[in-house]
Protein backbone atom coordinates (compact mmCIF):
# COMPACT_ATOMS: atom_id res chain seq x y z
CA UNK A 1 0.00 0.00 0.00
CA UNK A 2 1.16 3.72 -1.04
CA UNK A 3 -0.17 6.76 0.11
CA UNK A 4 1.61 9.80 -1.32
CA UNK A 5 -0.02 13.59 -2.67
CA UNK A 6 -1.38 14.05 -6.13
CA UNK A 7 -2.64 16.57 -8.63
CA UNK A 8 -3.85 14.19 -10.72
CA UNK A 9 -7.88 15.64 -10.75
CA UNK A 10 -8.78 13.42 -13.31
CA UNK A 11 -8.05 10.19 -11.19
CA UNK A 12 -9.81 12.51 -7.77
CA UNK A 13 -12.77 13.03 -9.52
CA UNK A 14 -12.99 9.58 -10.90
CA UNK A 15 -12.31 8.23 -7.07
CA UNK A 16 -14.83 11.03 -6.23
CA UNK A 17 -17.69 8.86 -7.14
CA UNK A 18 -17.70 6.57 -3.98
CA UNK A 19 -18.14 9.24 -1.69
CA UNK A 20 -20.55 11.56 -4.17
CA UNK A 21 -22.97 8.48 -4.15
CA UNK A 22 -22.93 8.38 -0.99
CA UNK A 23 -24.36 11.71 -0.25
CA UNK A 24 -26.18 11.81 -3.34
CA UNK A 25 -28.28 8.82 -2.06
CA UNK A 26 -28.70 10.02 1.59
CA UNK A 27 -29.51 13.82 0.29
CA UNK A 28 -31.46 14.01 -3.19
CA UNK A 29 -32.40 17.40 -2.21
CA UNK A 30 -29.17 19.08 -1.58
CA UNK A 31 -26.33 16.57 -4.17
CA UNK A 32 -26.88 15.94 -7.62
CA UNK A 33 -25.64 13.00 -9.61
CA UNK A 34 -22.20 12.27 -9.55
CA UNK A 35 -21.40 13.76 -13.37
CA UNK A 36 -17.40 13.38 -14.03
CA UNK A 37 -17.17 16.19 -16.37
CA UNK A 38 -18.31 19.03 -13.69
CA UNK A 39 -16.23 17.14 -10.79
CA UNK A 40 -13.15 17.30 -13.17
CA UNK A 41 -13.22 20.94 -13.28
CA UNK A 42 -14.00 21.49 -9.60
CA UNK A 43 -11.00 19.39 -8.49
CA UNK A 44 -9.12 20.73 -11.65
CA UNK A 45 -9.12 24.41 -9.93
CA UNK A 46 -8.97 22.87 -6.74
CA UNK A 47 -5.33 20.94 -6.84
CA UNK A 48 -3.50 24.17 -7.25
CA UNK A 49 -4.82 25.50 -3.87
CA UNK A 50 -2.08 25.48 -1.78
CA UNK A 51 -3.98 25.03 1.19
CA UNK A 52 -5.03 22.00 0.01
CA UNK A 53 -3.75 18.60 0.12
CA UNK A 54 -4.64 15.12 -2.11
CA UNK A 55 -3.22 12.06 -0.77
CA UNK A 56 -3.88 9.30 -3.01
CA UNK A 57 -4.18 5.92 -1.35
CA UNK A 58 -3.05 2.57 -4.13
CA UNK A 59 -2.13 -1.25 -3.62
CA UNK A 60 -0.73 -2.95 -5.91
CA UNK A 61 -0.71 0.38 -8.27
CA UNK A 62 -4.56 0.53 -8.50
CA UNK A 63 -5.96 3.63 -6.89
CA UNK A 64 -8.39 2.98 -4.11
CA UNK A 65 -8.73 6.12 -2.76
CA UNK A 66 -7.68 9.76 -1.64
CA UNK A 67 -8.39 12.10 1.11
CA UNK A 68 -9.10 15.71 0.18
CA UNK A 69 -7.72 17.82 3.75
CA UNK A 70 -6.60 21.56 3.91
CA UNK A 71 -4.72 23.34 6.70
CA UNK A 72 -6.11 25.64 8.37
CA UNK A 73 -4.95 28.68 10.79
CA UNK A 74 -7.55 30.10 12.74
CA UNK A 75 -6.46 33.85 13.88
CA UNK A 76 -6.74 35.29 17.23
CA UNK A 77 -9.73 37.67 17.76
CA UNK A 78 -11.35 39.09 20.84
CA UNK A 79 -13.69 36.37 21.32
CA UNK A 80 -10.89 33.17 20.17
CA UNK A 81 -7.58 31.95 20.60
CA UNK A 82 -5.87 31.30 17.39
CA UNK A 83 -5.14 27.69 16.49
CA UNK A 84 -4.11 25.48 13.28
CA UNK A 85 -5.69 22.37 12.02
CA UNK A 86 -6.04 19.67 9.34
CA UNK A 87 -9.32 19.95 8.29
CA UNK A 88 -10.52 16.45 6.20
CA UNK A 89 -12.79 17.87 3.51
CA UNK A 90 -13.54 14.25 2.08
CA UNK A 91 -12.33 10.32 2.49
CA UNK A 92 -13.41 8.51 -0.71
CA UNK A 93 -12.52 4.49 -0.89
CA UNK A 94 -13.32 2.20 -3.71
CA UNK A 95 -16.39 0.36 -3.05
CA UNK A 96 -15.16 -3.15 -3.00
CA UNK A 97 -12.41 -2.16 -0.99
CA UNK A 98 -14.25 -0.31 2.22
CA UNK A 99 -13.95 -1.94 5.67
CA UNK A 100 -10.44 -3.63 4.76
CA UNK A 101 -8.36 -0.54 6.42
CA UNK A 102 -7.95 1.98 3.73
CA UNK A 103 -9.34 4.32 4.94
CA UNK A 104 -7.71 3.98 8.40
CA UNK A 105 -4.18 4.15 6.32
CA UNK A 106 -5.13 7.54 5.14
CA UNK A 107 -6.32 9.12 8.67
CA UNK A 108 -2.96 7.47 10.48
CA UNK A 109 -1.20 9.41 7.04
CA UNK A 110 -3.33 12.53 8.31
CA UNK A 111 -1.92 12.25 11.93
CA UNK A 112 1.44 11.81 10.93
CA UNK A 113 0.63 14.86 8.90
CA UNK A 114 -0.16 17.10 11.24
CA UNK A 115 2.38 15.55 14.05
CA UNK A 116 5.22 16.81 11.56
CA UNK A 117 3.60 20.26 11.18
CA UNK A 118 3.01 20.59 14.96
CA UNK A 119 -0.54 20.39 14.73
CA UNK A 120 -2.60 18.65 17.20
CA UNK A 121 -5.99 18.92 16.19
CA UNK A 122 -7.69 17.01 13.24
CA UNK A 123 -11.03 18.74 12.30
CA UNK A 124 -13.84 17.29 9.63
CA UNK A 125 -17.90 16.79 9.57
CA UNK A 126 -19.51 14.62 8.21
CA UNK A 127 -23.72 14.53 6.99
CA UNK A 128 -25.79 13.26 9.99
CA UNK A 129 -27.46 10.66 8.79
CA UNK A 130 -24.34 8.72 6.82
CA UNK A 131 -23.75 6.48 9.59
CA UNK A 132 -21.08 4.97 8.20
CA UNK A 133 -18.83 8.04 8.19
CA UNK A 134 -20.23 8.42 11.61
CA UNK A 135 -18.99 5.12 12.70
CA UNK A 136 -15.46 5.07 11.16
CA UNK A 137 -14.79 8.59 13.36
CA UNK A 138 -16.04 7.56 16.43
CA UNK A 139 -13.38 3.99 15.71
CA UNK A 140 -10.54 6.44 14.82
CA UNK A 141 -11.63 8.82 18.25
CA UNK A 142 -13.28 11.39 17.31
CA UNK A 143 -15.64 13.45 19.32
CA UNK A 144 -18.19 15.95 18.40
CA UNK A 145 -17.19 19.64 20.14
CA UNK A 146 -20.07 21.64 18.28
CA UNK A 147 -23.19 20.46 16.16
CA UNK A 148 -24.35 22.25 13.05
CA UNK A 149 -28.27 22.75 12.97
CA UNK A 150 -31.28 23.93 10.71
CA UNK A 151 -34.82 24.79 10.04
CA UNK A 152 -36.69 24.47 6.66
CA UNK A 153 -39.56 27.21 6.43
């Protein structure tokens, strides 16, 4: 197994489609359909962030998935104490090859990450009712420090 960054967009937005579906299934009303053209360009613009970060997870030289993660510094203000994070935008595995460890590879690659950059806090969220994602962060230690609400009128 190989876990190392990538611009490659084309092969992100084809490895896109795992998690897409995902949300796409549990949401109608908020995702669309995965379309490969449109998430090309997104992650086409998106690569040459340099905030962002695209670790691509393969065995055996087939990709299986990537993690999506940015660093973030959080300035000091009045009411906050400045801090930096990792913040994981997205974990997308192949299908046939969830619940084998992948996707624990790429968090420990995350941690090791942020370790080596002197950050100590891993942030992400994930949709409420993909309980899934739910239980893989709970497994890895996660813990919920604020909860995102709404109201439909």
């Amino acid at each position: 197994m190989k876990i190392s960054q990538t611009r490659n967009f084309n092969l992100v937005a084809k490895l896109n489609k795992y998690v897409h579906d995902v949300h796409s299934n549990l949401y109608p009303e908020y995702f669309k359909e995965y379309n490969y053209e449109d998430v090309k360009e997104v992650f086409k613009s998106l690569v040459h962030n340099e905030s962002y970060i695209f670790l691509l997870l393969e065995d055996d030289e087939e990709a299986l998935g990537y993690a999506w993660i940015e660093m973030r510094e959080y300035p000091e203000n009045a009411f906050k104490k400045g801090y930096k994070s990792i913040y994981v935008h997205q974990i997308s595995i192949v299908e046939k090859k969830r619940n084998k460890g992948f996707g624990s590879n790429l968090m420990e690659c995350i941690y090791e990450m942020a370790k080596d950059r002197g950050i100590d806090l891993i942030e992400l969220d994930y949709w409420f009712e993909n309980d899934v994602a739910k239980e893989f962060y709970t497994k890895q230690n996660f813990k919920t420090y604020r909860e995102f609400v709404y109201k439909e009128l």
